[in-house]
C-alpha atoms as a PDB file:
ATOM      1  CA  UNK A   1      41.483  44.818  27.896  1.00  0.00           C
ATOM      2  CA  UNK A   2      40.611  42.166  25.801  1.00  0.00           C
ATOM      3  CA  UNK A   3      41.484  41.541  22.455  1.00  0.00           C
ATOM      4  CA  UNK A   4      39.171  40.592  19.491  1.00  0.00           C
ATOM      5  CA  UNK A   5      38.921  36.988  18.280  1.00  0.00           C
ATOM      6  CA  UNK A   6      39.879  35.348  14.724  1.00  0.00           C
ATOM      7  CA  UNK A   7      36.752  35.651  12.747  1.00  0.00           C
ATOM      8  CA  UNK A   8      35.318  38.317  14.399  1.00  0.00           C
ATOM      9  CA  UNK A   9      31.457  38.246  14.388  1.00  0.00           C
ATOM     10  CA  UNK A  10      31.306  34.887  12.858  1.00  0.00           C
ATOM     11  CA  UNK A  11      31.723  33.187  16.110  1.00  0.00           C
ATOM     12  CA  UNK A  12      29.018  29.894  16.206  1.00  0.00           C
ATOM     13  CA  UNK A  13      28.569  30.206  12.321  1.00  0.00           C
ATOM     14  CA  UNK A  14      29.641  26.601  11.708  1.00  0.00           C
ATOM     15  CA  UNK A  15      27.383  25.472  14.643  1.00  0.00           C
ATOM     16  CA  UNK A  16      24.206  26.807  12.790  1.00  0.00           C
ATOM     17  CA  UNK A  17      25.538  25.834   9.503  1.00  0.00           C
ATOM     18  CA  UNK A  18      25.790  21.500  10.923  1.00  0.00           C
ATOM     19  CA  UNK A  19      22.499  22.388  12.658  1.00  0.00           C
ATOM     20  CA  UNK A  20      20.780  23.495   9.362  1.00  0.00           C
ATOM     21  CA  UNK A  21      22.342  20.292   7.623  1.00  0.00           C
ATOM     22  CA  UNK A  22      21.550  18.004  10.312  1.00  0.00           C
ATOM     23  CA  UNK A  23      17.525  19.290   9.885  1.00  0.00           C
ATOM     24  CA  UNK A  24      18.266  18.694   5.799  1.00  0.00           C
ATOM     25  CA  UNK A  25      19.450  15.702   6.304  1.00  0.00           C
ATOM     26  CA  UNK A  26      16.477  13.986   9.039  1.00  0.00           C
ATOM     27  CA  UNK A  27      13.946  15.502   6.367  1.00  0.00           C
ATOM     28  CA  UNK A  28      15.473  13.972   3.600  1.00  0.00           C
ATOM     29  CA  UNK A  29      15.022  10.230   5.908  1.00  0.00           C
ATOM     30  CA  UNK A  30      11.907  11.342   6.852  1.00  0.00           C
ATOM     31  CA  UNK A  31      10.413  12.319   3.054  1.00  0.00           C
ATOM     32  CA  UNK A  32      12.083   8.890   1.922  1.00  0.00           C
ATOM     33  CA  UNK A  33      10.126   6.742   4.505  1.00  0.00           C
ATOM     34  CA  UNK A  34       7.236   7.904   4.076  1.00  0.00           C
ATOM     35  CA  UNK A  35       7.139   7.527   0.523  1.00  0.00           C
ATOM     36  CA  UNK A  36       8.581   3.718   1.305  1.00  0.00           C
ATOM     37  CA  UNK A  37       5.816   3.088   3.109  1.00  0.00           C
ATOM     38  CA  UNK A  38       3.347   4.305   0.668  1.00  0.00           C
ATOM     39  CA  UNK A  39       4.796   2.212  -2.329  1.00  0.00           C
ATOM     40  CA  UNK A  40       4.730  -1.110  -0.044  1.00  0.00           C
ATOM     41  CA  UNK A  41       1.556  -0.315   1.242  1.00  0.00           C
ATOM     42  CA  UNK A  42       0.474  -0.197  -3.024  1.00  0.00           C
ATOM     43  CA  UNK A  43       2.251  -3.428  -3.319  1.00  0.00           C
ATOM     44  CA  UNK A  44       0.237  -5.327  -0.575  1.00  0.00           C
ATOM     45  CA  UNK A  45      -2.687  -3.685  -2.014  1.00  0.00           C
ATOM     46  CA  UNK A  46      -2.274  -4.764  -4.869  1.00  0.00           C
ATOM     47  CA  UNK A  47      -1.490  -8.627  -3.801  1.00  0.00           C
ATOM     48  CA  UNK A  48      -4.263  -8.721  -1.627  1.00  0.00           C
ATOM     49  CA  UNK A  49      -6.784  -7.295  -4.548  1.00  0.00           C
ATOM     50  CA  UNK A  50      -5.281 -10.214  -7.064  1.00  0.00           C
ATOM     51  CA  UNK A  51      -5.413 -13.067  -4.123  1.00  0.00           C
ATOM     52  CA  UNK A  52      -9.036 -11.532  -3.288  1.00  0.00           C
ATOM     53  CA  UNK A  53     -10.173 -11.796  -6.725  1.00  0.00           C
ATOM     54  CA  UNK A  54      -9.115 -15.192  -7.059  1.00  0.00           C
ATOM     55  CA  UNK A  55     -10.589 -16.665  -3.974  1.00  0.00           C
ATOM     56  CA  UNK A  56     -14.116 -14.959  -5.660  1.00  0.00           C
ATOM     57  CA  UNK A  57     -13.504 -16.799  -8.733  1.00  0.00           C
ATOM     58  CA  UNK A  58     -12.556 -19.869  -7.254  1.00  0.00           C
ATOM     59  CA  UNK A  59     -15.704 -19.653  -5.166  1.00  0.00           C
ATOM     60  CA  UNK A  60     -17.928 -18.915  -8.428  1.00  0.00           C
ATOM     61  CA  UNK A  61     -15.537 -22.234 -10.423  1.00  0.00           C
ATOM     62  CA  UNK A  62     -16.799 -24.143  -7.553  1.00  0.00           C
ATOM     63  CA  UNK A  63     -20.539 -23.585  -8.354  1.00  0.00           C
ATOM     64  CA  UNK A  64     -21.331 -21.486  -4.594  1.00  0.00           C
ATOM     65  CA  UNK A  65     -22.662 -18.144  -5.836  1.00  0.00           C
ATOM     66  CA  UNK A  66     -22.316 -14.941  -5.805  1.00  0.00           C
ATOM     67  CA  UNK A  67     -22.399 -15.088  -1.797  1.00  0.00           C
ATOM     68  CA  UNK A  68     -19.802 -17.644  -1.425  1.00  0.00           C
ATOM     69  CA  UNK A  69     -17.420 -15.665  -3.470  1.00  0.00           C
ATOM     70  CA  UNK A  70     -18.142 -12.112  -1.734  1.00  0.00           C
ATOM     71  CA  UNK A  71     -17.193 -13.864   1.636  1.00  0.00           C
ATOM     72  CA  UNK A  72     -13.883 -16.164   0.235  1.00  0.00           C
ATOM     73  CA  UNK A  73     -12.893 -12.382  -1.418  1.00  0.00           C
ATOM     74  CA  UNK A  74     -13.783 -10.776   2.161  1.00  0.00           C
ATOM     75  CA  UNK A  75     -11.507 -12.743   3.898  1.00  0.00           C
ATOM     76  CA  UNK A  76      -8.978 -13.372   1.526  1.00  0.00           C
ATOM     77  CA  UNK A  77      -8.556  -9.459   1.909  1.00  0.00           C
ATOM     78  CA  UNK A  78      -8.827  -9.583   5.284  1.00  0.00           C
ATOM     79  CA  UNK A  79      -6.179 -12.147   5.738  1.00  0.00           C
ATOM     80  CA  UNK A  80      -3.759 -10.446   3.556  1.00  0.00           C
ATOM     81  CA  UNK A  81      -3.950  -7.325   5.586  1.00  0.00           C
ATOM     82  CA  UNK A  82      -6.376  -5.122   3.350  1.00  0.00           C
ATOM     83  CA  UNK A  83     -10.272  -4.079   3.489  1.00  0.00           C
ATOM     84  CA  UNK A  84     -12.353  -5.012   1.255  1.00  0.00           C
ATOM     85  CA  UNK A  85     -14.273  -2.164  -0.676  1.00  0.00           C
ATOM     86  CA  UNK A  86     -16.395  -3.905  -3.302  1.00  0.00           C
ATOM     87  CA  UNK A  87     -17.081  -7.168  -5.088  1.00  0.00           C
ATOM     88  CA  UNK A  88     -18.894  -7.573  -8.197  1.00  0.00           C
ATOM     89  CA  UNK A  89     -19.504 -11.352  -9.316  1.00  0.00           C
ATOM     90  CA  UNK A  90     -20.960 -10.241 -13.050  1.00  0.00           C
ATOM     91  CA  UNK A  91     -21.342 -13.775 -14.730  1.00  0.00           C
ATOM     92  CA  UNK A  92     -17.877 -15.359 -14.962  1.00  0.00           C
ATOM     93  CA  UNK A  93     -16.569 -11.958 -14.355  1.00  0.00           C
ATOM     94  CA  UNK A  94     -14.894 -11.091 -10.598  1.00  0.00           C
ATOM     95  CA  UNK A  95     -13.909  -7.476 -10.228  1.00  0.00           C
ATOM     96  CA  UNK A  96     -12.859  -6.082  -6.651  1.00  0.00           C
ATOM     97  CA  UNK A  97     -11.556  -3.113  -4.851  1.00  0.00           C
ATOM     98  CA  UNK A  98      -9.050  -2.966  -1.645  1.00  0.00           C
ATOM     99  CA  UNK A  99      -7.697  -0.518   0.695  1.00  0.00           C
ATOM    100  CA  UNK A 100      -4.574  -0.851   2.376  1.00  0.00           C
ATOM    101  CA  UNK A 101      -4.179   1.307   5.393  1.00  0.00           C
ATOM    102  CA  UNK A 102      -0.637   3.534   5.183  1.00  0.00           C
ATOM    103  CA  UNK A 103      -0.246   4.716   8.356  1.00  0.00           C
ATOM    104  CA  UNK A 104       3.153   6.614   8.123  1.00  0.00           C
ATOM    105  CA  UNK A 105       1.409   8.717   5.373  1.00  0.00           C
ATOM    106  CA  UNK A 106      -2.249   8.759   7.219  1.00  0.00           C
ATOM    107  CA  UNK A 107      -3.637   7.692   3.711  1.00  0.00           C
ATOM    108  CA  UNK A 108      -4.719   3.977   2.675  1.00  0.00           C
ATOM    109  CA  UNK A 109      -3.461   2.358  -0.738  1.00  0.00           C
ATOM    110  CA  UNK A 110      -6.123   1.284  -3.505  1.00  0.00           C
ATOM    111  CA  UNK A 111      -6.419  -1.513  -5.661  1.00  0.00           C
ATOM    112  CA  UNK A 112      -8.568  -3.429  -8.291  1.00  0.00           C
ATOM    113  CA  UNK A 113      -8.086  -6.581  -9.565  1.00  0.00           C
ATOM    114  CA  UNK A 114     -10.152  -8.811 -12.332  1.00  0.00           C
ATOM    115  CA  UNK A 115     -10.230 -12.893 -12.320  1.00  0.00           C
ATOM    116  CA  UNK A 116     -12.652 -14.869 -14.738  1.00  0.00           C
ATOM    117  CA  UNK A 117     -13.759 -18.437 -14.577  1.00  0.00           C
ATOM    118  CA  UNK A 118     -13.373 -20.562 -17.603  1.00  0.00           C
ATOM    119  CA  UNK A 119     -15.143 -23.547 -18.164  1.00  0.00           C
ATOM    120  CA  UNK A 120     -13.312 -26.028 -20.145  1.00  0.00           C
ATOM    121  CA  UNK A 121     -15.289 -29.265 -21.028  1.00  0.00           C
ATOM    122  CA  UNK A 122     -13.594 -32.233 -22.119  1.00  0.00           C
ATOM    123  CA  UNK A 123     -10.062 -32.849 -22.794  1.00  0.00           C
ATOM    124  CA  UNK A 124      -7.144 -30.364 -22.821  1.00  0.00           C
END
């Protein structure tokens, strides 16, 4: 004959109860990386849309068009890990769009950025 435990029927109750905090816990990580990822994927974004927007208004300053300043944009965005999604050279104005690729989120980052070129002439 054997006799009946401690506990009776709540044999392996603590086992499920660490399991379902375990899960909590690796889905609490998982929620906080992801969302990590997204806000430094907005941050280079947004670095790459500023140094983009410069390198277009540096390339307008410098007298080389509207061309000149889509391509120095191009790969400034490039270089700073980012895709360029449009440049619009209107006068002195610069204005340009980037994407940022977020893979832990499968979603890409967005940014816009506006540089102009002042012309000072002579002195200070």
């Amino acid at each position: 004959m054997r006799l009946p435990l401690p506990g009776g029927s709540q044999r392996g109750a603590s086992t499920v109860v660490m399991l379902a905090v375990v899960v909590l816990g690796l889905s609490i990580c998982l929620l906080v990386a992801r969302t990590g990822a997204a806000a430094i994927a907005g941050a280079r974004a947004e670095t790459a849309a500023d140094a983009a927007a410069l390198a277009a208004a540096d390339m307008l300053a410098l007298g080389r068009g509207a061309g000149a300043a889509r391509i120095a944009a191009t790969q400034t965005a490039r270089a700073n890990g980012a895709r360029l999604s449009s440049c619009a050279c209107d006068g002195p104005f610069v204005s340009v769009e980037v994407a940022v690729v977020v893979p832990a989120v499968d979603a890409s980052a967005h940014a816009r950025a506006r540089a102009e070129v002042r012309v000072r002439v002579g002195g200070s």
